[in-house]
C-alpha atoms as a PDB file:
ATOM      1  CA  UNK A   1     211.121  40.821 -24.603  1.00  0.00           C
ATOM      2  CA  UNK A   2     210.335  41.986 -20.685  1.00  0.00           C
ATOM      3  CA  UNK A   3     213.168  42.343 -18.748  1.00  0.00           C
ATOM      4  CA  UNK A   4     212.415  39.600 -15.989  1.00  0.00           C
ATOM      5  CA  UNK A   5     215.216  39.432 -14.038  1.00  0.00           C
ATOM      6  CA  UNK A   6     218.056  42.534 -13.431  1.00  0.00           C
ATOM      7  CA  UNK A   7     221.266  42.055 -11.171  1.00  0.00           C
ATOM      8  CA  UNK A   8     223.600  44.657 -10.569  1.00  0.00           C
ATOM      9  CA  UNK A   9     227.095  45.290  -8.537  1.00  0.00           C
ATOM     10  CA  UNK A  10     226.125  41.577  -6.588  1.00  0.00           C
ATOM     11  CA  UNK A  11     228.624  41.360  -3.725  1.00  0.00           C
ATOM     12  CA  UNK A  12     228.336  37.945  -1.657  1.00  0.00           C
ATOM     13  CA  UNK A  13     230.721  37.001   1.004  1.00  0.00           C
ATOM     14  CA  UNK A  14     231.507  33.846   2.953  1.00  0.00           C
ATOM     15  CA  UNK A  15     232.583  35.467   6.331  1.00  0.00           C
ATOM     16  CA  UNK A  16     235.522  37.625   4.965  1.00  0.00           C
ATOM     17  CA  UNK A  17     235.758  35.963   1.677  1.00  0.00           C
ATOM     18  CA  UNK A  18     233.983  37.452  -1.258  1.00  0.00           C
ATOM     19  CA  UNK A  19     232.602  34.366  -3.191  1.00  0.00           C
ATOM     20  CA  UNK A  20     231.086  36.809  -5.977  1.00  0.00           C
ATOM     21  CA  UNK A  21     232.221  40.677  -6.483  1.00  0.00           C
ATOM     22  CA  UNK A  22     230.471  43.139  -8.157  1.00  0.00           C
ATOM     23  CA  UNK A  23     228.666  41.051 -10.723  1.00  0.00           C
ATOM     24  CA  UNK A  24     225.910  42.619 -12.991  1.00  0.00           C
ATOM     25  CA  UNK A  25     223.696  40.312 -15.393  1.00  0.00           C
ATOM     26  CA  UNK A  26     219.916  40.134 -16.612  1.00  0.00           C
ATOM     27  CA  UNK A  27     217.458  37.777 -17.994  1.00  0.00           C
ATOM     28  CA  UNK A  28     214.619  38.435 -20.633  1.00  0.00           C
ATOM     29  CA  UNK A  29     211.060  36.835 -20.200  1.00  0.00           C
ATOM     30  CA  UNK A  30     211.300  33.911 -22.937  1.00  0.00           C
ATOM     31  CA  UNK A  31     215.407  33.706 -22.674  1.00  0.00           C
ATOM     32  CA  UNK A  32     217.740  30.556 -21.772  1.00  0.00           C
ATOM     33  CA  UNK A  33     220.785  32.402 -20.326  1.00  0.00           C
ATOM     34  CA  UNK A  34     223.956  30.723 -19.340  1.00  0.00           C
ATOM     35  CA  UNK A  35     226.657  31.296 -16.728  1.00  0.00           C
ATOM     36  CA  UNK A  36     230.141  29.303 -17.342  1.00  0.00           C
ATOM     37  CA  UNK A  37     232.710  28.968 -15.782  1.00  0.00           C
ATOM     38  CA  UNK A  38     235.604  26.849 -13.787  1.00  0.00           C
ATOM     39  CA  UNK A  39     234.698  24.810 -10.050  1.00  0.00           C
ATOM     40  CA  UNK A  40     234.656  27.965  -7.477  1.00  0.00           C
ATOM     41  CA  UNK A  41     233.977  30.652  -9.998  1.00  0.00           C
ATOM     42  CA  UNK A  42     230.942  31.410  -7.663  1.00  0.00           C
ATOM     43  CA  UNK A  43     228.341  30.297  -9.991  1.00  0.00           C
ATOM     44  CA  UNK A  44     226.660  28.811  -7.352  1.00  0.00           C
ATOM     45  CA  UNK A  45     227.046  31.572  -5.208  1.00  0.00           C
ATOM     46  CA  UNK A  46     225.111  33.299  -7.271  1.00  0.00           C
ATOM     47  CA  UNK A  47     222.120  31.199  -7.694  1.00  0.00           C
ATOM     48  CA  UNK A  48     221.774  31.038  -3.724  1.00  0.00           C
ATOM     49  CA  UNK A  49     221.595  34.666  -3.469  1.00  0.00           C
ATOM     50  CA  UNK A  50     218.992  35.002  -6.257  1.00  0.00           C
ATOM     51  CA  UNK A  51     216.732  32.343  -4.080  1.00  0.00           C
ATOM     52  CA  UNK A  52     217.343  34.113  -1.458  1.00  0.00           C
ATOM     53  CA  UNK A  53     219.510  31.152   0.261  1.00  0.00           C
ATOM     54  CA  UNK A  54     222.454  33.196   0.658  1.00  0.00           C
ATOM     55  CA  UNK A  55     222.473  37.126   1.630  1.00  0.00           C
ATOM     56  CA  UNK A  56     223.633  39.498  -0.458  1.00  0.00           C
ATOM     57  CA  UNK A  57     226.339  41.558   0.879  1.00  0.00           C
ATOM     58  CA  UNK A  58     225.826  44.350  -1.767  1.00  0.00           C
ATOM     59  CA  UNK A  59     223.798  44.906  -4.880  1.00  0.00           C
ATOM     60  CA  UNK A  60     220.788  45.317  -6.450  1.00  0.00           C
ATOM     61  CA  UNK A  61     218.445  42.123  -7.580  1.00  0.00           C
ATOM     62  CA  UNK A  62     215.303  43.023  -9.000  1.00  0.00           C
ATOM     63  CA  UNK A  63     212.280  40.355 -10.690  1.00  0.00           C
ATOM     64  CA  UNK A  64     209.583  41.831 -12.817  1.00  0.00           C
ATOM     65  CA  UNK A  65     211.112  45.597 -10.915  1.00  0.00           C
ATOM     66  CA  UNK A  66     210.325  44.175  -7.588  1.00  0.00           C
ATOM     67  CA  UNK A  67     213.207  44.049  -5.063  1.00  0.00           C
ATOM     68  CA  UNK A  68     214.084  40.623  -4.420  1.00  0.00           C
ATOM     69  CA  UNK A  69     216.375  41.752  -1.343  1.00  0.00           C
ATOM     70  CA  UNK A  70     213.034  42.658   0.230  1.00  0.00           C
ATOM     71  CA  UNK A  71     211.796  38.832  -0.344  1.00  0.00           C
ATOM     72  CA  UNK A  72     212.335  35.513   1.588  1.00  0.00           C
ATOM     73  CA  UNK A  73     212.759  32.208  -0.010  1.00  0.00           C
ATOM     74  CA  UNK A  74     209.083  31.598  -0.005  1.00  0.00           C
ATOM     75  CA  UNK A  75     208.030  34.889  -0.939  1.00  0.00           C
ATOM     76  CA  UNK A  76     210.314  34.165  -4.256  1.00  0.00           C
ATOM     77  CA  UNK A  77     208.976  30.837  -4.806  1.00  0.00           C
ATOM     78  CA  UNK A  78     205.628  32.165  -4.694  1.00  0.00           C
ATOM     79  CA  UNK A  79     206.672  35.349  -7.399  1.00  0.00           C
ATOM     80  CA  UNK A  80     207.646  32.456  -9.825  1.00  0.00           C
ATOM     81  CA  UNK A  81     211.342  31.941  -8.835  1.00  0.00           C
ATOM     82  CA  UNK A  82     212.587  27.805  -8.356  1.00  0.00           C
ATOM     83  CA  UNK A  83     216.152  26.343  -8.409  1.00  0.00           C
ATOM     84  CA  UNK A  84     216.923  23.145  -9.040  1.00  0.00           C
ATOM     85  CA  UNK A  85     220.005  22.458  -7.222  1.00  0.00           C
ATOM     86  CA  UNK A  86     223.542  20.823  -7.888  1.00  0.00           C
ATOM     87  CA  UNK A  87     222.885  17.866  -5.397  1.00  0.00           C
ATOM     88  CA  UNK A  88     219.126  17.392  -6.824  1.00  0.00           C
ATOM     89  CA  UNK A  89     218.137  16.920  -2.966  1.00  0.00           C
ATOM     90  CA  UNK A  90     215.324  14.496  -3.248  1.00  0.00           C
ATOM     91  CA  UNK A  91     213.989  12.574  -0.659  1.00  0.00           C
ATOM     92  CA  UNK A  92     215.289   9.249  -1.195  1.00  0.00           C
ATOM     93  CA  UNK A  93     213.177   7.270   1.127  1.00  0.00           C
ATOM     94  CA  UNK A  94     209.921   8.984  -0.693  1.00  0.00           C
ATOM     95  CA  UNK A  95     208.386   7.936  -3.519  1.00  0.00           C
ATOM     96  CA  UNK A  96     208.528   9.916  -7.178  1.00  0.00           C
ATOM     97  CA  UNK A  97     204.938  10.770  -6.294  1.00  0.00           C
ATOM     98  CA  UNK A  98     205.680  12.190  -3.136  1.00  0.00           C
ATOM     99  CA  UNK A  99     209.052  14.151  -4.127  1.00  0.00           C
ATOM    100  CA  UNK A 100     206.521  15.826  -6.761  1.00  0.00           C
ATOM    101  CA  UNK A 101     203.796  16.309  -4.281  1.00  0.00           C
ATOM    102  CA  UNK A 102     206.043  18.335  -1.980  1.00  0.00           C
ATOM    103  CA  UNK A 103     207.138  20.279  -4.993  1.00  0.00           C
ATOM    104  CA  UNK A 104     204.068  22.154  -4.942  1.00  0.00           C
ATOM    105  CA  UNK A 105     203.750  22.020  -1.098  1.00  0.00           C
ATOM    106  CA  UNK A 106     204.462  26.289  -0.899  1.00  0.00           C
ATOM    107  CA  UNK A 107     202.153  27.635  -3.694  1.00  0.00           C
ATOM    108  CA  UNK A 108     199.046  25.941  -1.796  1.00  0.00           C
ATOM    109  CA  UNK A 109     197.310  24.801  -4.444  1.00  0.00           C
ATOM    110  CA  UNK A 110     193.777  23.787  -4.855  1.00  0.00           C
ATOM    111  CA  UNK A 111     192.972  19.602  -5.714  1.00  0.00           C
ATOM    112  CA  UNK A 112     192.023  20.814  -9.219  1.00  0.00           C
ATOM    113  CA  UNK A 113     195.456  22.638 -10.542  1.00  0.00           C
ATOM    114  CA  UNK A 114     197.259  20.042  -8.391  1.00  0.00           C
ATOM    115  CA  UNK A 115     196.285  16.897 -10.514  1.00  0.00           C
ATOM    116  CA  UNK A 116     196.748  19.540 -13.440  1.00  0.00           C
ATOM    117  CA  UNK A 117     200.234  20.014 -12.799  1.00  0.00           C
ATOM    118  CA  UNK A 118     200.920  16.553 -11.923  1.00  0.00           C
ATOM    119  CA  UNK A 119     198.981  15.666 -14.768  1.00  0.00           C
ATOM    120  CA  UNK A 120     201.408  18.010 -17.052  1.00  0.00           C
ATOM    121  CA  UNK A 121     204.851  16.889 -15.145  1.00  0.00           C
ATOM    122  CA  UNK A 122     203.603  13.235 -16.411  1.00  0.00           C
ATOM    123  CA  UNK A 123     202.755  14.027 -19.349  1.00  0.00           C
ATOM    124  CA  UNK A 124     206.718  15.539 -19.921  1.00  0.00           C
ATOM    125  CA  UNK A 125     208.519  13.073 -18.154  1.00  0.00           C
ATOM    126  CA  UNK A 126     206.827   9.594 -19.030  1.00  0.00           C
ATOM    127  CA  UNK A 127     209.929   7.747 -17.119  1.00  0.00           C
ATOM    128  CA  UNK A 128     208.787   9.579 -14.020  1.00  0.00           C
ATOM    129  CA  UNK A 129     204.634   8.344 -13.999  1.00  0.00           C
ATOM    130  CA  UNK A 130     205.688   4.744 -14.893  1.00  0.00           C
ATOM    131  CA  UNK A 131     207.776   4.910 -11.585  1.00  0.00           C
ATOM    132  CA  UNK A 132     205.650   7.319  -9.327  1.00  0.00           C
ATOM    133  CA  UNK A 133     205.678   4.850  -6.932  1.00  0.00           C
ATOM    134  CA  UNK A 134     209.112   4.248  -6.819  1.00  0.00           C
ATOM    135  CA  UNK A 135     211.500   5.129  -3.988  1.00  0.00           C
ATOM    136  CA  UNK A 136     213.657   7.764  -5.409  1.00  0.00           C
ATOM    137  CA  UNK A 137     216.884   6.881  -4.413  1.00  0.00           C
ATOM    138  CA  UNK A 138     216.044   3.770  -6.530  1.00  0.00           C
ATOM    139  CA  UNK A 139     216.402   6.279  -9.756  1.00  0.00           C
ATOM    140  CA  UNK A 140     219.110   6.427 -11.826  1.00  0.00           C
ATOM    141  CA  UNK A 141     221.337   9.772 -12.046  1.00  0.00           C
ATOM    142  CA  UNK A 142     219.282  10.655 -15.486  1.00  0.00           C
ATOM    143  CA  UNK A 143     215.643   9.649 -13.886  1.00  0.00           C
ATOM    144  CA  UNK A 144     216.842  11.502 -10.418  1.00  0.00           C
ATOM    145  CA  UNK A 145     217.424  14.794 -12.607  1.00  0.00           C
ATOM    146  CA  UNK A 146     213.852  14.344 -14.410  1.00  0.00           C
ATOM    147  CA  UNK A 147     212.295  14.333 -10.927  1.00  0.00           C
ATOM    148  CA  UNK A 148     214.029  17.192  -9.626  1.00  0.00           C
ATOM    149  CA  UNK A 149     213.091  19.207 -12.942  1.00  0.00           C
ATOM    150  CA  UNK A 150     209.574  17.568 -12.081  1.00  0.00           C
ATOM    151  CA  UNK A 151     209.695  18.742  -8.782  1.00  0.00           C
ATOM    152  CA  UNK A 152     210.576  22.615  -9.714  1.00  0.00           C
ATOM    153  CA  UNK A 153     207.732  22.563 -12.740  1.00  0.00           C
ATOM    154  CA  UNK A 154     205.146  21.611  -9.459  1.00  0.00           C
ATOM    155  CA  UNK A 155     205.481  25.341  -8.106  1.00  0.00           C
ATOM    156  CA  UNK A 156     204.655  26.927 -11.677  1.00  0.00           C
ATOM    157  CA  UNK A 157     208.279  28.433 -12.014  1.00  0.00           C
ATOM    158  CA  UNK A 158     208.150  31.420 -14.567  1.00  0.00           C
ATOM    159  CA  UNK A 159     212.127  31.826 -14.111  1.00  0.00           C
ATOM    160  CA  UNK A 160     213.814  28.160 -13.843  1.00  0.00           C
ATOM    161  CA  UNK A 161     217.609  28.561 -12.372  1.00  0.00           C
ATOM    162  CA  UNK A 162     219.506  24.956 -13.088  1.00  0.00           C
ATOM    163  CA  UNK A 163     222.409  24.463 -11.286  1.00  0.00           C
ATOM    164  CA  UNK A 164     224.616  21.865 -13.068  1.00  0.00           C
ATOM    165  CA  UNK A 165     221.859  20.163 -14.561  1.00  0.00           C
ATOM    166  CA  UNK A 166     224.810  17.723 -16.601  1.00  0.00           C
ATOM    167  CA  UNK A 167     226.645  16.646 -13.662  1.00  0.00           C
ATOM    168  CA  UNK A 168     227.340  13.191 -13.790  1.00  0.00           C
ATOM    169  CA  UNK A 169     225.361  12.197 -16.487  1.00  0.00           C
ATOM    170  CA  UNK A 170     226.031   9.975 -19.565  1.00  0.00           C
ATOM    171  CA  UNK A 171     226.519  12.596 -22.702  1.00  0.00           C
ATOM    172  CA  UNK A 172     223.017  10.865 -24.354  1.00  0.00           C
ATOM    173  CA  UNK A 173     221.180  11.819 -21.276  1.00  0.00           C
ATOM    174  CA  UNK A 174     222.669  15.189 -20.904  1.00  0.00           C
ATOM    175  CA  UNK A 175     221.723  15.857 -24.639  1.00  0.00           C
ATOM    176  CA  UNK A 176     218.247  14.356 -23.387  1.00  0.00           C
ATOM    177  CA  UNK A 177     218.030  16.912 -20.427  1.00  0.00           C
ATOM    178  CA  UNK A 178     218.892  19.768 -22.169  1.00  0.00           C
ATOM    179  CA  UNK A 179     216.718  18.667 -25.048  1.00  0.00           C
ATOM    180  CA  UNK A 180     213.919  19.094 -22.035  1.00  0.00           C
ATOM    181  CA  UNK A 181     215.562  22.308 -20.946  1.00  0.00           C
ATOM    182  CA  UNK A 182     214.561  24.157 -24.248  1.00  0.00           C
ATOM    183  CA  UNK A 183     210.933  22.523 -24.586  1.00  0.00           C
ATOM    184  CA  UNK A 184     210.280  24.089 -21.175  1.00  0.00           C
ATOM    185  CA  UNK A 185     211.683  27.854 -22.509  1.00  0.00           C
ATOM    186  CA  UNK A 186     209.244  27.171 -25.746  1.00  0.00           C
ATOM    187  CA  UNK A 187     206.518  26.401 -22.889  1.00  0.00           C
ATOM    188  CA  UNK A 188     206.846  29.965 -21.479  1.00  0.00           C
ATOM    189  CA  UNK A 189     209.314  29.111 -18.424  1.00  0.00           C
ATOM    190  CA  UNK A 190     212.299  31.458 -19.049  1.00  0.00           C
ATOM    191  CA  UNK A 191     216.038  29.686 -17.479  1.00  0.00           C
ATOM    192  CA  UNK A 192     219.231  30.591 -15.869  1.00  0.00           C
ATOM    193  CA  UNK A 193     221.112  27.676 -16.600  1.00  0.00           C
ATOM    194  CA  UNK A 194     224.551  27.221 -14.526  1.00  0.00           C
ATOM    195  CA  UNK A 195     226.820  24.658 -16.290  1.00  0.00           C
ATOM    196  CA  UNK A 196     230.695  23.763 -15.894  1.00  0.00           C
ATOM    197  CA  UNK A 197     230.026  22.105 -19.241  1.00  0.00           C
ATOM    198  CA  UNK A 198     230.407  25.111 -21.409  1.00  0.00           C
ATOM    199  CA  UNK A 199     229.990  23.315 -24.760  1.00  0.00           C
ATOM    200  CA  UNK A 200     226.402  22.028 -23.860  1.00  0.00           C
ATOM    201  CA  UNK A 201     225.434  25.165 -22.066  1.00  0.00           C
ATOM    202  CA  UNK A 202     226.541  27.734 -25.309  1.00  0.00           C
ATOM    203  CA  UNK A 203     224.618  25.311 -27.791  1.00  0.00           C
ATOM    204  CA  UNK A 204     221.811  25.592 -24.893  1.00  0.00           C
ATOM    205  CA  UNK A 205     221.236  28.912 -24.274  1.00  0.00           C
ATOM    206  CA  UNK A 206     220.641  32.013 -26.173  1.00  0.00           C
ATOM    207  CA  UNK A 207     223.146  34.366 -24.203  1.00  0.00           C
ATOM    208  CA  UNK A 208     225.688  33.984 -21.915  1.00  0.00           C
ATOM    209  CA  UNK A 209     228.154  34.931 -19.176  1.00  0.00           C
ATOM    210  CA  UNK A 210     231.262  33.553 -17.895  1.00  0.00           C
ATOM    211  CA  UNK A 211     232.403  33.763 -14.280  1.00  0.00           C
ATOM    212  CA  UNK A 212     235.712  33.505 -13.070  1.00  0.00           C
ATOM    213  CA  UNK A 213     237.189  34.177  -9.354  1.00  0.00           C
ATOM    214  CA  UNK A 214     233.360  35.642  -8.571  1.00  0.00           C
ATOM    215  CA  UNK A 215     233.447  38.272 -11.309  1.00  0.00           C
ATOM    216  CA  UNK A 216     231.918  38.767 -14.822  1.00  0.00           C
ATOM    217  CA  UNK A 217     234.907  38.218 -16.968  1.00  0.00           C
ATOM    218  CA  UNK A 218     232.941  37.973 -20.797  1.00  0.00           C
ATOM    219  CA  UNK A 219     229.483  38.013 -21.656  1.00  0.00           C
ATOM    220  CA  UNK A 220     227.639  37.818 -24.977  1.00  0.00           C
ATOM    221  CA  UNK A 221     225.236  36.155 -27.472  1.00  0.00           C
ATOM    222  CA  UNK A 222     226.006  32.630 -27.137  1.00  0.00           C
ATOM    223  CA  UNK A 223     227.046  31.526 -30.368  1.00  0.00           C
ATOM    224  CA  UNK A 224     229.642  34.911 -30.104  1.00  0.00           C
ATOM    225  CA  UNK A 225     230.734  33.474 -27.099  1.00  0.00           C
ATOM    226  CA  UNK A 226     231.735  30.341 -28.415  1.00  0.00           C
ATOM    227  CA  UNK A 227     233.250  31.808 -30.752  1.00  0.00           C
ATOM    228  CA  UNK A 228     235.514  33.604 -29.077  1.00  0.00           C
ATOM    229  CA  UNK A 229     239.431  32.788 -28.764  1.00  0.00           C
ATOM    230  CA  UNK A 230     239.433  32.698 -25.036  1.00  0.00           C
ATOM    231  CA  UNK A 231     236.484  30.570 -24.580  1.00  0.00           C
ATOM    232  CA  UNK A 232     237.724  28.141 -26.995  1.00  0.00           C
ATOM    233  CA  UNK A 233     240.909  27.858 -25.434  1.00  0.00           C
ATOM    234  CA  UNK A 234     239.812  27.449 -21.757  1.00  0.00           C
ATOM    235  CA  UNK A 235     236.434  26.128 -22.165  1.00  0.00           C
ATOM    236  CA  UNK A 236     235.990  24.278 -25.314  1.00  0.00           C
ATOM    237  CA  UNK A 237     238.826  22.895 -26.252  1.00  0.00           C
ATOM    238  CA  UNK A 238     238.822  19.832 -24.038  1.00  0.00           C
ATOM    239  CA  UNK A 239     235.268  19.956 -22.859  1.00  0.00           C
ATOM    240  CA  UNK A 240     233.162  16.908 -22.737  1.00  0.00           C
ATOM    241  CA  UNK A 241     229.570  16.361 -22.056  1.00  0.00           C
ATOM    242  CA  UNK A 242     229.357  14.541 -18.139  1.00  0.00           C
ATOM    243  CA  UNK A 243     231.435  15.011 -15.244  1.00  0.00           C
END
């Protein structure tokens, strides 16, 4: 597989804090890869400085070679790169149309591969066409999470980075989400999944990392992960599915 996406020695600071220190990962076209770990690990610390949200004090981040330093937030959207984040951040006052309209608002897009996308979004998320005229804040916490997946497939995302993509669901949804999660890698879009739910995210993903106190502290095939003494004991051992 194509190396897609290569960080190395990632430094990014809050002020004088350093949120994430030194951290070194990659991503393979065609790969779900995980990052686990505890609330204020920095995991997503890291996902704002990979969209370009956040600056990054130090480091090398590189997409398909290309030096993502060099790149605003657009300019990564447009290369292929879309995060869903923690808080979903729909508009609540739009409709499910609209949120998904505006989800393809950057890439410019002709009328034709518009309704094609829209078309294709549909098509995966039934829930979300029998309420496209729905106000989203109308949603519930499963629905809202389909639209802002939705919303991220609009741009034509070739690297997906979830951010908590669980949080606060019921455990039959989040088994429904992540269900969707790894139809979308068999579709081509290659994932960085971010998860405090380390159970879901290892049975998710085909590698992993775990971050603690901003720093790489294990990282391995997932199912080796799992596996693995300290995992089990910090991570697995009383993990549930929701927040």
């Amino acid at each position: 597989m194509t190396m897609m996406l290569a960080v190395s020695d990632l430094h990014v600071a809050y002020g004088r804090v350093e949120a994430v220190r030194g951290v070194s990962l990659h991503l393979k076209a065609g790969e779900i890869v995980s990052v686990i770990g505890p609330n204020g690990a920095g995991k997503t610390t890291l996902l704002g400085a990979l969209m370009g949200l956040l600056p990054a004090a130090a480091g090398t981040l590189r997409f398909d070679g290309d030096d993502l330093r060099a790149l605003d937030v657009e300019s990564r959207v447009e290369r292929g790169l879309c995060l869903v984040p923690e808080k979903r951040e729909l508009f609540g006052e739009l409709s499910v149309l609209d949120n998904l309209l505006l989800g393809a608002y950057a890439r410019r897009l002709s009328a034709a591969t518009l309704k094609q996308r829209l078309d294709q979004v549909c098509q995966r998320f039934p829930r979300l066409a029998e309420r496209r005229r729905q106000r989203a804040n109308t949603l519930s916490g499963g629905e809202r999470q389909m639209l802002a997946l939705g919303r991220a497939l609009m741009s034509g995302p070739r690297l997906l980075m979830l951010d908590e993509p669980s949080l606060g669901l019921a455990p039959l949804i989040v088994v429904e989400i992540l269900a969707i999660v790894r139809a979308l890698r068999d579709d081509g879009v290659s994932i960085l999944l971010v998860e405090q739910n380390a159970r879901a995210a290892l049975e998710s993903s085909d590698r992993g990392y775990v971050l603690e106190t901003g720093e790489i502290a294990l990282e391995g095939d997932s199912r080796v992960l799992a596996d693995d003494p300290r995992v089990q004991a910090t991570y697995l051992g009383g993990d549930v599915h929701g927040d």
